[in-house]
PDB file of N, CA and C in Angstrom:
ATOM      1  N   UNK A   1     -56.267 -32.803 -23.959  1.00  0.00           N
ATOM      2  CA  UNK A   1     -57.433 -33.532 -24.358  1.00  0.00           C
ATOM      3  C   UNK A   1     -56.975 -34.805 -25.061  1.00  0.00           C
ATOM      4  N   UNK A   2     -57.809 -35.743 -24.725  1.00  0.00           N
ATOM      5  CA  UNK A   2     -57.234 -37.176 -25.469  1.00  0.00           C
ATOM      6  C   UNK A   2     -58.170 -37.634 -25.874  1.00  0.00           C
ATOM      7  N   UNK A   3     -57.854 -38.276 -27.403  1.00  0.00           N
ATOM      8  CA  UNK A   3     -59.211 -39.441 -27.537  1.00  0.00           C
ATOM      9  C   UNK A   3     -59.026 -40.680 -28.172  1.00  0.00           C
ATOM     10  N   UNK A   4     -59.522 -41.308 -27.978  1.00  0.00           N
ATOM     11  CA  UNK A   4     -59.012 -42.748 -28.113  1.00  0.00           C
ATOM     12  C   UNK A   4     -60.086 -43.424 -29.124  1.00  0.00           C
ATOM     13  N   UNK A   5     -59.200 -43.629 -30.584  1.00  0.00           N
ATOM     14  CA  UNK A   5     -59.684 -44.304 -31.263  1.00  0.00           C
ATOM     15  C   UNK A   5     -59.620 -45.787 -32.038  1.00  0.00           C
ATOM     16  N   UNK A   6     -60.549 -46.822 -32.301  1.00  0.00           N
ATOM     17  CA  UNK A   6     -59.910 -48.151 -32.296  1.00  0.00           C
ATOM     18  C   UNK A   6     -60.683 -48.679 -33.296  1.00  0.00           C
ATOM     19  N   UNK A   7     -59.747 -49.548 -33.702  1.00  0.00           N
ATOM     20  CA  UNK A   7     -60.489 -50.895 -34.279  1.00  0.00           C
ATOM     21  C   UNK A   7     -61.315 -50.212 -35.742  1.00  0.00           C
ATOM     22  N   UNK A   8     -60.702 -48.851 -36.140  1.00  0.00           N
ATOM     23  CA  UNK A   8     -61.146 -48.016 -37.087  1.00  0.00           C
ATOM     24  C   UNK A   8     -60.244 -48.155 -38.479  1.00  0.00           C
ATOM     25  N   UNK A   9     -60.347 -48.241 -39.769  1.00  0.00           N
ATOM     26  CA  UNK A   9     -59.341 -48.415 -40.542  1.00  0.00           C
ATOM     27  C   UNK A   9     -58.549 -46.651 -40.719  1.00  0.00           C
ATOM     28  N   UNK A  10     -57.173 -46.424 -40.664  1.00  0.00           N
ATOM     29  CA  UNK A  10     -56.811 -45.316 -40.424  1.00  0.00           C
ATOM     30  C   UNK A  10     -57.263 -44.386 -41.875  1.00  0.00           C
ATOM     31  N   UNK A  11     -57.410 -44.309 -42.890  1.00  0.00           N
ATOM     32  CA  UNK A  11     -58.674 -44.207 -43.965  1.00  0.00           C
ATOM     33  C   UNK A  11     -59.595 -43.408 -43.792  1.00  0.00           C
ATOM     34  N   UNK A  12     -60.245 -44.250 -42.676  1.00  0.00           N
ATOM     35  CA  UNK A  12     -61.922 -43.432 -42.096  1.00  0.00           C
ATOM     36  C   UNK A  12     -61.628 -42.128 -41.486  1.00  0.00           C
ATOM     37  N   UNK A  13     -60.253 -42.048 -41.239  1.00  0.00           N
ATOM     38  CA  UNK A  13     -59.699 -40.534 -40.062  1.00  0.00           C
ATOM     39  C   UNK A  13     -58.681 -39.773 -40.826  1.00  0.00           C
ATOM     40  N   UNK A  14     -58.337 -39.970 -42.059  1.00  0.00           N
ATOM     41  CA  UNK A  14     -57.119 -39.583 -42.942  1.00  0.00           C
ATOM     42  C   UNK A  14     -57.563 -38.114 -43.471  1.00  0.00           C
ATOM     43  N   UNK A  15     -58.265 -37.772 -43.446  1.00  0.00           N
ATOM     44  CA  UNK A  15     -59.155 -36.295 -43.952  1.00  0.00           C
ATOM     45  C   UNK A  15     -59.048 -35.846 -42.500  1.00  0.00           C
ATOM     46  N   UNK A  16     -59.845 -36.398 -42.117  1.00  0.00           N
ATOM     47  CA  UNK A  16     -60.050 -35.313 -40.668  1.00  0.00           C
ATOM     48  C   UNK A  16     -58.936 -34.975 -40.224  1.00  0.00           C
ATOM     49  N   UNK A  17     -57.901 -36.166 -39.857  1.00  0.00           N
ATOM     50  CA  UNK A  17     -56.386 -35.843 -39.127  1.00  0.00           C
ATOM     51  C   UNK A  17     -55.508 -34.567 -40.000  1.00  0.00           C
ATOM     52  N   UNK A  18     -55.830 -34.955 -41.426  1.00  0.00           N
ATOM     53  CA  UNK A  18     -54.919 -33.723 -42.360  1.00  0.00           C
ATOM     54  C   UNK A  18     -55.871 -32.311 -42.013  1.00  0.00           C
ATOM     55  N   UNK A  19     -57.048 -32.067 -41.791  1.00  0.00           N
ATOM     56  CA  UNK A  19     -57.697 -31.021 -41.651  1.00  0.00           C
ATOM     57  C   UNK A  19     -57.001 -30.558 -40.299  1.00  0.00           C
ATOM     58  N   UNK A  20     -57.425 -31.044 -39.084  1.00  0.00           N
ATOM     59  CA  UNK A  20     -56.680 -30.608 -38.024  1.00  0.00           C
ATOM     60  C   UNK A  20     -55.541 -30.448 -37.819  1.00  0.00           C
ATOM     61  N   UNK A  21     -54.719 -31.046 -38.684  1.00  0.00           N
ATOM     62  CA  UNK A  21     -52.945 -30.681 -38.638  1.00  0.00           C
ATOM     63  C   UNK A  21     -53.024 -29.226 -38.713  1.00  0.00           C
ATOM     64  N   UNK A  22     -53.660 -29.006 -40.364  1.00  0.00           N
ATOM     65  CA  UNK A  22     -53.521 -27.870 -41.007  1.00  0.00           C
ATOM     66  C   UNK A  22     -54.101 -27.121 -40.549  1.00  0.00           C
ATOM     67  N   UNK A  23     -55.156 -26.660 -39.636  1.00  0.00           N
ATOM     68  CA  UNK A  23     -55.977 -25.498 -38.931  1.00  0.00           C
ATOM     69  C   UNK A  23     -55.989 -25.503 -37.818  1.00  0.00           C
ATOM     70  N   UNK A  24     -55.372 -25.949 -36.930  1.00  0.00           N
ATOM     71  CA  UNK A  24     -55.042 -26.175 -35.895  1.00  0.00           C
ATOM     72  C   UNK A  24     -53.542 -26.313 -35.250  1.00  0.00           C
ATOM     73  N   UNK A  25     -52.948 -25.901 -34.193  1.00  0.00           N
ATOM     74  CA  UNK A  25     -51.307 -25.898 -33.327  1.00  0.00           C
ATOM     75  C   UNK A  25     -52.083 -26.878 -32.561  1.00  0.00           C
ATOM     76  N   UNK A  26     -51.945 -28.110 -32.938  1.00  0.00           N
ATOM     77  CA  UNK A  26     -51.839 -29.212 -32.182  1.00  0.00           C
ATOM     78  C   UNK A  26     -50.995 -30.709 -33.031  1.00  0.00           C
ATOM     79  N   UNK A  27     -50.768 -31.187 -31.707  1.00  0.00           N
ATOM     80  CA  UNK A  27     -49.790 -32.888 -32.052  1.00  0.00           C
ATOM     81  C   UNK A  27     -50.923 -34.038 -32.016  1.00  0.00           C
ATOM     82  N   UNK A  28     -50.661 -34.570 -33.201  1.00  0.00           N
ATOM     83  CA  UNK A  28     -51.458 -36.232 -32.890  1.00  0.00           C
ATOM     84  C   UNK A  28     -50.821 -36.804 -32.611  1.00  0.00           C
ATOM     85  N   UNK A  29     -51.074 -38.126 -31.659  1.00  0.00           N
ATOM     86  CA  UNK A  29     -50.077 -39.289 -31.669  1.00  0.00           C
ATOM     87  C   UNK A  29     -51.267 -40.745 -32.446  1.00  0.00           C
ATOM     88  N   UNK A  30     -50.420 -41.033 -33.424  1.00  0.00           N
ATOM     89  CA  UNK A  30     -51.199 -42.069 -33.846  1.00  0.00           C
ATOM     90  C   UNK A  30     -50.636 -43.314 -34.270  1.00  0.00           C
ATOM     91  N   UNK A  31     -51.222 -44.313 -33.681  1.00  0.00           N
ATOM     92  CA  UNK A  31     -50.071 -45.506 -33.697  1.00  0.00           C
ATOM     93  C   UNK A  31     -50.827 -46.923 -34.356  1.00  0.00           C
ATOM     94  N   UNK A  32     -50.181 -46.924 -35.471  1.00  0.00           N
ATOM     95  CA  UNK A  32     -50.516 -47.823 -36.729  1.00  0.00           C
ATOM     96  C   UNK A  32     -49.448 -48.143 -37.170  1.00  0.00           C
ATOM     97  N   UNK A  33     -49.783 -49.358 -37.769  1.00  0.00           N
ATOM     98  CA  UNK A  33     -49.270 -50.252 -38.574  1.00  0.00           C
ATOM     99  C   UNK A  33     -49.166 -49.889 -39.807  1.00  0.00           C
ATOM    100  N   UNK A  34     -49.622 -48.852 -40.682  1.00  0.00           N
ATOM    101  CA  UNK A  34     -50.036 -48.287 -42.159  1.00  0.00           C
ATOM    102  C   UNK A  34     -48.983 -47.274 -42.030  1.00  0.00           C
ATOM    103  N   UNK A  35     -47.460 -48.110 -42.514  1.00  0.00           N
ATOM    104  CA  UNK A  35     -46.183 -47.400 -42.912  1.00  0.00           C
ATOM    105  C   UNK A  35     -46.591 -46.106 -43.784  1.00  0.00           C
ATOM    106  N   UNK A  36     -47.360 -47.179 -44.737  1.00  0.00           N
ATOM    107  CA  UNK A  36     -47.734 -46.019 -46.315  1.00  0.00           C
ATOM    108  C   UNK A  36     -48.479 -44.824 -46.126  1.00  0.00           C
ATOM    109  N   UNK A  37     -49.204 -45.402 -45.584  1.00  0.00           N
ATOM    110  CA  UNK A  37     -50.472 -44.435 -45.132  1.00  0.00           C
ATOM    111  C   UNK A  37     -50.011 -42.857 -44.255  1.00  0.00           C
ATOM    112  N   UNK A  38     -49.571 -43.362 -43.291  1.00  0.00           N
ATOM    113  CA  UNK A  38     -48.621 -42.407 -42.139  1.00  0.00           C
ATOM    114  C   UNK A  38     -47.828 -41.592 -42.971  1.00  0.00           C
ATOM    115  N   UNK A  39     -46.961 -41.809 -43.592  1.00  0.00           N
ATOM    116  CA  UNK A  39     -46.175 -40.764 -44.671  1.00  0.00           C
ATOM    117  C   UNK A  39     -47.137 -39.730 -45.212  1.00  0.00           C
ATOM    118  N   UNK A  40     -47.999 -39.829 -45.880  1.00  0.00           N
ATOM    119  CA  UNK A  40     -48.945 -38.596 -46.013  1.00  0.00           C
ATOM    120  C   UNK A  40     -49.169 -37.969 -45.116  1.00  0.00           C
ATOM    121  N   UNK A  41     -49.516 -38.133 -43.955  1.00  0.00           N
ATOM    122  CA  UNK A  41     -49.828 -38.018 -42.643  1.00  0.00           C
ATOM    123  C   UNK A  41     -48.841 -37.121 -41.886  1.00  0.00           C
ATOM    124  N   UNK A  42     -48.233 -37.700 -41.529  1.00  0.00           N
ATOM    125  CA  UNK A  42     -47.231 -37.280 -40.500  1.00  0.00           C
ATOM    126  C   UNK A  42     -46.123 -36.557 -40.719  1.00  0.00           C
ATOM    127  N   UNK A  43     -45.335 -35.892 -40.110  1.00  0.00           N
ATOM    128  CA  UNK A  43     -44.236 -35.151 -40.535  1.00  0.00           C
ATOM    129  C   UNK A  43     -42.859 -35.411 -39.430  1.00  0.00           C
ATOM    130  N   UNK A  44     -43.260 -36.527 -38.842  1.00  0.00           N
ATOM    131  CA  UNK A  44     -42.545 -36.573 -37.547  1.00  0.00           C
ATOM    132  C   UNK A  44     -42.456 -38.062 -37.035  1.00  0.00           C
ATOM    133  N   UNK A  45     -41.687 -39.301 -36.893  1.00  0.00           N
ATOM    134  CA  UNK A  45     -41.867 -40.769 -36.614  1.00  0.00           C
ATOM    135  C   UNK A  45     -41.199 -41.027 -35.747  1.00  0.00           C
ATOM    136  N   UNK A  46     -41.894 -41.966 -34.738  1.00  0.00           N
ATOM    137  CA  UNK A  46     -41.092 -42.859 -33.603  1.00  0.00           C
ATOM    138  C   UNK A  46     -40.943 -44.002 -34.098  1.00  0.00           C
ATOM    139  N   UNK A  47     -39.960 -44.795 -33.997  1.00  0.00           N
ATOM    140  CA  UNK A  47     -40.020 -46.283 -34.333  1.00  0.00           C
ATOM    141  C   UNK A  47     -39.562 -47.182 -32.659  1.00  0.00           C
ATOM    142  N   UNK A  48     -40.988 -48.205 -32.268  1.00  0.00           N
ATOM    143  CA  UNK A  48     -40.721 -48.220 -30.740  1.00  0.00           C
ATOM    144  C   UNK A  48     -40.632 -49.954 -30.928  1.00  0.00           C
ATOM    145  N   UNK A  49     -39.348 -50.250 -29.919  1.00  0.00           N
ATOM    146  CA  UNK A  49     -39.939 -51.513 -30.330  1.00  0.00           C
ATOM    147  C   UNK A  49     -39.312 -52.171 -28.804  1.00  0.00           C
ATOM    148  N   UNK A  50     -40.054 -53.054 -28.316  1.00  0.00           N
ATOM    149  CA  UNK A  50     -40.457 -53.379 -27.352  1.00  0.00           C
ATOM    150  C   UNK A  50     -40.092 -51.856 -25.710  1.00  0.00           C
ATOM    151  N   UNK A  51     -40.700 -51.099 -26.047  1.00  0.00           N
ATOM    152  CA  UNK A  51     -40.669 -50.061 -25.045  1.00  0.00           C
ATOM    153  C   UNK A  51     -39.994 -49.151 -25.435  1.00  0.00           C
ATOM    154  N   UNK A  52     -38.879 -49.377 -26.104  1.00  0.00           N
ATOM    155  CA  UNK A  52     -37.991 -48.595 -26.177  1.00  0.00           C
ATOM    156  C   UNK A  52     -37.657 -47.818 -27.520  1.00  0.00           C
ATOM    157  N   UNK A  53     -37.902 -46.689 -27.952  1.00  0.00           N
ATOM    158  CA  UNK A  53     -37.668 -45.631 -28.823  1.00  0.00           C
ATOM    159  C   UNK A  53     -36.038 -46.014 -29.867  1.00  0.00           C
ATOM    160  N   UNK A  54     -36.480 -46.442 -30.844  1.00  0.00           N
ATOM    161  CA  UNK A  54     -34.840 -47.195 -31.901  1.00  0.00           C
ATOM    162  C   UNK A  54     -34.722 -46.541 -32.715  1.00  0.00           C
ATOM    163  N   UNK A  55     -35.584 -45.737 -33.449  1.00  0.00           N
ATOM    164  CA  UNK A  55     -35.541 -44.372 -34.227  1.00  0.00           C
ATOM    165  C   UNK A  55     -36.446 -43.737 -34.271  1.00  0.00           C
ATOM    166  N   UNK A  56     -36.071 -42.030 -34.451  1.00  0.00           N
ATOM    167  CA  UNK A  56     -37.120 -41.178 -34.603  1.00  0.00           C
ATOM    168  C   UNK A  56     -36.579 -40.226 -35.792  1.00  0.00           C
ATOM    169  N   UNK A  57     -37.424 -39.374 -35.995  1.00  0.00           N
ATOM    170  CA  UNK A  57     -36.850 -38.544 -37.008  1.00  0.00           C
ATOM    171  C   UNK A  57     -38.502 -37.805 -38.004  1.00  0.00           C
ATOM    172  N   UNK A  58     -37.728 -37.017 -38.946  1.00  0.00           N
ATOM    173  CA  UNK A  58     -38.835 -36.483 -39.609  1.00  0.00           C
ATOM    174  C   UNK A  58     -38.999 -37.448 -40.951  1.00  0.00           C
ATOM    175  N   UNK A  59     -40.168 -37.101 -41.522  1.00  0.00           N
ATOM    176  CA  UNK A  59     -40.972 -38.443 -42.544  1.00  0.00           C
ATOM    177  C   UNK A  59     -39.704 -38.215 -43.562  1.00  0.00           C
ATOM    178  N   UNK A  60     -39.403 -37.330 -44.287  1.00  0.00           N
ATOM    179  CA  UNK A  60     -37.882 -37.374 -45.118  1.00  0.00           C
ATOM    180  C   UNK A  60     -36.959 -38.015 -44.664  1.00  0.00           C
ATOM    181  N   UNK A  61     -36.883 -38.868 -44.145  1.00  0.00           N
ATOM    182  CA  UNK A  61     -35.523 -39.423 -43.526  1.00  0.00           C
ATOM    183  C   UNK A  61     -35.666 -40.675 -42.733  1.00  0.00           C
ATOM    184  N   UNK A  62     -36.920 -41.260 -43.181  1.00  0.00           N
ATOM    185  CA  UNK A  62     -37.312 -42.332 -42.968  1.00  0.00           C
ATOM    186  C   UNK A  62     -36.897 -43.242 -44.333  1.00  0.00           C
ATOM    187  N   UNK A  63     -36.037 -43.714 -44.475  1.00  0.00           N
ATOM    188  CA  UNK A  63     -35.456 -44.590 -45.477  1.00  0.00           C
ATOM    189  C   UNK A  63     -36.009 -45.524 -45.762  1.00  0.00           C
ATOM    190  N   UNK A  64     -36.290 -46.338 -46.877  1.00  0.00           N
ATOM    191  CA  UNK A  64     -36.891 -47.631 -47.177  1.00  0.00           C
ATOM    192  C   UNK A  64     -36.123 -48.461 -45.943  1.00  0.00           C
ATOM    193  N   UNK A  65     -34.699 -48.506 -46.151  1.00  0.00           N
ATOM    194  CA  UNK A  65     -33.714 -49.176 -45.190  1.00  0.00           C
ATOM    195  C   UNK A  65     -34.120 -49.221 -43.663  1.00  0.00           C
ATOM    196  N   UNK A  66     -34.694 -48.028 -43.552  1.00  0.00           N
ATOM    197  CA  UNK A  66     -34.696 -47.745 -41.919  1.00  0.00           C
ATOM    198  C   UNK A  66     -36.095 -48.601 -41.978  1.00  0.00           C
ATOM    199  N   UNK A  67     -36.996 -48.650 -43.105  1.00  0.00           N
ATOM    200  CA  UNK A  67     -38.456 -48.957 -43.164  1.00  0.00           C
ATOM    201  C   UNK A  67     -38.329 -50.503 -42.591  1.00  0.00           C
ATOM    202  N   UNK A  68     -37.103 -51.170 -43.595  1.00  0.00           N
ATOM    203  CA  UNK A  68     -37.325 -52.804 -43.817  1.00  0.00           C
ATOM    204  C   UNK A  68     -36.583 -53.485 -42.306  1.00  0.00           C
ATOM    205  N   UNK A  69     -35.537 -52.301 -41.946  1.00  0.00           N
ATOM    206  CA  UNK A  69     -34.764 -52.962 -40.531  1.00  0.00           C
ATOM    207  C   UNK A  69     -35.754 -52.883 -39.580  1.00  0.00           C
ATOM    208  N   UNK A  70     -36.547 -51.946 -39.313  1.00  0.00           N
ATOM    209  CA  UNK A  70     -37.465 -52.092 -38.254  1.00  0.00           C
ATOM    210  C   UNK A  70     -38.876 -52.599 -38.561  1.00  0.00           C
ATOM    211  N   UNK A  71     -39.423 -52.526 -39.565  1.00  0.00           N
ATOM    212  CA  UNK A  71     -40.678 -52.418 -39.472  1.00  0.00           C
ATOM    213  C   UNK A  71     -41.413 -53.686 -40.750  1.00  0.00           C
ATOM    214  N   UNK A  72     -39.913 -54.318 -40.973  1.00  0.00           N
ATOM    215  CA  UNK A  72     -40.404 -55.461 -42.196  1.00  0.00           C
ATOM    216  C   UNK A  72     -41.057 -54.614 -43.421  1.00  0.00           C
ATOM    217  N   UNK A  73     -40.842 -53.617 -44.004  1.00  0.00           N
ATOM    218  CA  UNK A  73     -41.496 -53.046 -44.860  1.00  0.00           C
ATOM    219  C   UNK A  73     -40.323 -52.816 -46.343  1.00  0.00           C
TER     220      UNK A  73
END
């Protein structure tokens, strides 16, 4: 099942997405710009940059370093 959401501040979906993590065996894929935000969120990161997958890893091990080389943060 897929659903496609846009042009929404990730905020408006930050409850709901943590509810369904937690009561539910399912994967989100959610793709934002909200470094900060996503860390609460997620437990799991791709870092993609022009097509191609440059790091992944779990949210612990996402380094400020790894933050500022890829993602200007």
């Amino acid at each position: 099942m897929t659903f496609k959401v846009r042009l929404q501040p990730l905020e408006t979906f930050g409850t709901i997405i943590s509810l369904l993590l937690k009561t539910k065996n399912i994967s989100i894929l959610i793709v934002d710009k909200s470094l900060k935000q996503l860390l609460d969120l997620a437990d799991k990161f791709y870092i993609v940059e022009k097509g191609k997958t440059v790091w992944e890893g779990f949210s612990q091990n996402l380094t400020s370093q790894i933050a500022q080389k890829y993602l200007g943060v």
